[in-house]
Protein backbone atom coordinates (compact mmCIF):
# COMPACT_ATOMS: atom_id res chain seq x y z
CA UNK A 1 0.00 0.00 0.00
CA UNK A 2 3.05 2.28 0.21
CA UNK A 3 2.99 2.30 -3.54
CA UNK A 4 -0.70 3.70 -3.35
CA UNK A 5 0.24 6.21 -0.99
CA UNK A 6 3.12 7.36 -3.13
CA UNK A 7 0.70 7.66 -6.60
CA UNK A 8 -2.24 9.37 -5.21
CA UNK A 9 0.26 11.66 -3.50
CA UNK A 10 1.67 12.62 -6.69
CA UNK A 11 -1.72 13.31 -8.23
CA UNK A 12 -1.16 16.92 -7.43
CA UNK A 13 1.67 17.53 -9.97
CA UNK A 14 -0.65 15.87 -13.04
CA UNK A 15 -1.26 17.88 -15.90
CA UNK A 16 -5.09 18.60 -16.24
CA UNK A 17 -8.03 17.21 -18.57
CA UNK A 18 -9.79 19.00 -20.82
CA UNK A 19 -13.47 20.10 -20.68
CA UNK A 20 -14.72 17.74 -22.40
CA UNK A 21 -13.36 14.81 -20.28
CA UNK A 22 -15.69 12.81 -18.21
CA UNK A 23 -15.65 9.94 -15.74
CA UNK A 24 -19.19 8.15 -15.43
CA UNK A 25 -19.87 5.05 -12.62
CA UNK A 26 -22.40 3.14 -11.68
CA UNK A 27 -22.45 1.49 -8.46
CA UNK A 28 -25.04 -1.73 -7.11
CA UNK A 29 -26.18 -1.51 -3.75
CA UNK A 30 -24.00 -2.90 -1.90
CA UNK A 31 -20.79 -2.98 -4.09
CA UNK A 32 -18.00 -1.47 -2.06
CA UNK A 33 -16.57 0.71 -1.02
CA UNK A 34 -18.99 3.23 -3.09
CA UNK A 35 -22.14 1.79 -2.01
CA UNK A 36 -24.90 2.29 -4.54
CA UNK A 37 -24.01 5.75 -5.87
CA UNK A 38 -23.68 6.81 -9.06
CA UNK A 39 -22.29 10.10 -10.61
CA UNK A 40 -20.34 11.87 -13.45
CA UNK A 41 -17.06 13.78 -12.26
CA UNK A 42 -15.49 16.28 -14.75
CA UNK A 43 -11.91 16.75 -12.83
CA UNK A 44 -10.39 13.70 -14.64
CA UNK A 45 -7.14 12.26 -15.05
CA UNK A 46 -5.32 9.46 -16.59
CA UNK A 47 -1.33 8.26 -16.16
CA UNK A 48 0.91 5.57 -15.88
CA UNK A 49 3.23 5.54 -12.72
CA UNK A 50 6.19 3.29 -13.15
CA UNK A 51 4.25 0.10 -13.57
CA UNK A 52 0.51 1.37 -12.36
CA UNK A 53 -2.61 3.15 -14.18
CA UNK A 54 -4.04 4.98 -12.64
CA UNK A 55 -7.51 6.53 -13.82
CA UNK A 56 -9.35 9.30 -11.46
CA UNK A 57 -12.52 11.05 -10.92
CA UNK A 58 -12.95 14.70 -9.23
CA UNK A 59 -15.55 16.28 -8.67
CA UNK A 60 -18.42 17.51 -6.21
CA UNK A 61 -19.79 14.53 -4.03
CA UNK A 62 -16.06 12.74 -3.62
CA UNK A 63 -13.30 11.91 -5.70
CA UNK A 64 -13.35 8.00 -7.25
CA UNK A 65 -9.68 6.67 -8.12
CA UNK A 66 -8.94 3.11 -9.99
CA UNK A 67 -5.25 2.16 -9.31
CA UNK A 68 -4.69 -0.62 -11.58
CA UNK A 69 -1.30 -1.99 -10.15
CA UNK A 70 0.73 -3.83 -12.97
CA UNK A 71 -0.93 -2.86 -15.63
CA UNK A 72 -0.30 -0.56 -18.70
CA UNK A 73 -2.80 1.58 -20.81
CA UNK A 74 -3.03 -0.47 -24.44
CA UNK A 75 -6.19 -1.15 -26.26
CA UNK A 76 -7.99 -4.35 -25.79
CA UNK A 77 -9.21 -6.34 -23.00
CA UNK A 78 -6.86 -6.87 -19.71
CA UNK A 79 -8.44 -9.15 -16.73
CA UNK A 80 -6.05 -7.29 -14.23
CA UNK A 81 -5.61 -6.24 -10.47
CA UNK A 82 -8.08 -3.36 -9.56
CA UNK A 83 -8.54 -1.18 -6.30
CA UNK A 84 -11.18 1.14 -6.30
CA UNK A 85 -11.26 3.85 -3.91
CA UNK A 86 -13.97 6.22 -2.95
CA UNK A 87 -14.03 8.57 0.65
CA UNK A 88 -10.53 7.11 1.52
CA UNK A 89 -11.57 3.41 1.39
CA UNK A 90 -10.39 1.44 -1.09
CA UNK A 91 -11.49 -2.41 -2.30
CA UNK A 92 -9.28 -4.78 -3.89
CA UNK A 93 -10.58 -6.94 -6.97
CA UNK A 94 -7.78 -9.69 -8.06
CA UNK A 95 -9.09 -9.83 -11.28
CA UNK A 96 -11.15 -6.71 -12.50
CA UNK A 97 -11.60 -5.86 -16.22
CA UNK A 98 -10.46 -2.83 -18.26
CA UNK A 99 -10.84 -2.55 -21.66
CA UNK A 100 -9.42 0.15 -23.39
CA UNK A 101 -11.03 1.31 -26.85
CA UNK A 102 -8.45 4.19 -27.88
CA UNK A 103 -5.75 5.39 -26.82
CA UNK A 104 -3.37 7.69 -28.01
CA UNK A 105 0.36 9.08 -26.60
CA UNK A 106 2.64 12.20 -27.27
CA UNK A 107 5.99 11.91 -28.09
CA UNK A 108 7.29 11.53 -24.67
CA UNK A 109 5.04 8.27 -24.14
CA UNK A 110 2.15 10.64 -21.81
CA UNK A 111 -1.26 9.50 -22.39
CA UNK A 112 -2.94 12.35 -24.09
CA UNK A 113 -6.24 10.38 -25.10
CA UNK A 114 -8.32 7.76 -23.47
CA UNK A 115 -11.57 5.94 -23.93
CA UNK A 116 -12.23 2.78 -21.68
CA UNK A 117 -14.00 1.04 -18.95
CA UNK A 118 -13.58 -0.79 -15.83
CA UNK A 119 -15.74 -3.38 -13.99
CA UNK A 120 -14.90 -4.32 -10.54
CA UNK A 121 -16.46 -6.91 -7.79
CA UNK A 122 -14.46 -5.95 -4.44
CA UNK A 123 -13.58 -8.94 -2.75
CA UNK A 124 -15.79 -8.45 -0.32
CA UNK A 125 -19.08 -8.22 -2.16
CA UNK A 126 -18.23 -10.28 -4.97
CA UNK A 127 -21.73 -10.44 -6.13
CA UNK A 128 -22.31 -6.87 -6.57
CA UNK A 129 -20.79 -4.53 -9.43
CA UNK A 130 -18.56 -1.26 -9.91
CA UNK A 131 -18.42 -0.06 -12.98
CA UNK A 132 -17.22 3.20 -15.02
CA UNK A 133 -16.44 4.42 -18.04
CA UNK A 134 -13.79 7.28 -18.76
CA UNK A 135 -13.03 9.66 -21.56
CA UNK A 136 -9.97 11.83 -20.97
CA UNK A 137 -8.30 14.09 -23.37
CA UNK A 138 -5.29 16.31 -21.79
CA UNK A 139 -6.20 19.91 -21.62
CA UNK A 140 -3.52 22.75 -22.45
CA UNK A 141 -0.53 22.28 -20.00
């Protein structure tokens, strides 16, 4: 969890989306740790960390962050490790889905563009479902 720590922490210094970003999840009763709320945050961001994605959603009524330890951003289908966290509580799913229908990177390798989707079952409510979907396009830095 020191590696979580150390991401989220470094959050701050992460260039800005663009207006037109969004983050959009959907939450069963029951599925932690958001409960059954659902909402659209416009603060949204999207990098890679060493090893980690990590996809986030500001915004009025808390912030929701997927920390997908592991893996990278590429298009397609990953079954992967997946923490969501929402109010400072976070739920681990071993093998949570992201699929990632486009991407696109600047010269430097920074994600600039990002469509996709997660779906997540925490461990502890493995019957019950997260799930988002993200567009992110980096605003003027």
């Amino acid at each position: 969890m020191l590696m979580l720590a150390s991401i989220v922490a470094m959050s701050a210094g992460v260039a800005s989306a663009s207006a037109d970003s969004s983050f959009d999840f959907v939450s069963q009763a029951g599925a932690q740790p958001v409960g059954e709320l659902s909402g659209h945050r416009t603060g949204v961001k999207v990098w890679e960390f060493d090893d980690d994605l990590l996809l986030d959603g500001r915004g009025s009524g808390g912030d929701v962050r997927v920390l997908l330890p592991g893996a990278r951003a590429e298009t397609g289908v990953q079954q992967c490790q997946m923490v969501v966290i929402f109010g400072g509580i976070g739920c681990q799913d071993p093998q949570g889905r992201l699929e990632v229908t486009h991407l696109a990177r600047n010269s430097d390798g920074r994600i600039t563009e990002f469509d996709g989707s997660v779906e997540h079952h925490c461990e502890r409510s493995q019957d019950k479902t997260f799930t988002a979907k993200i567009h992110y396009v980096l605003g003027d830095s």
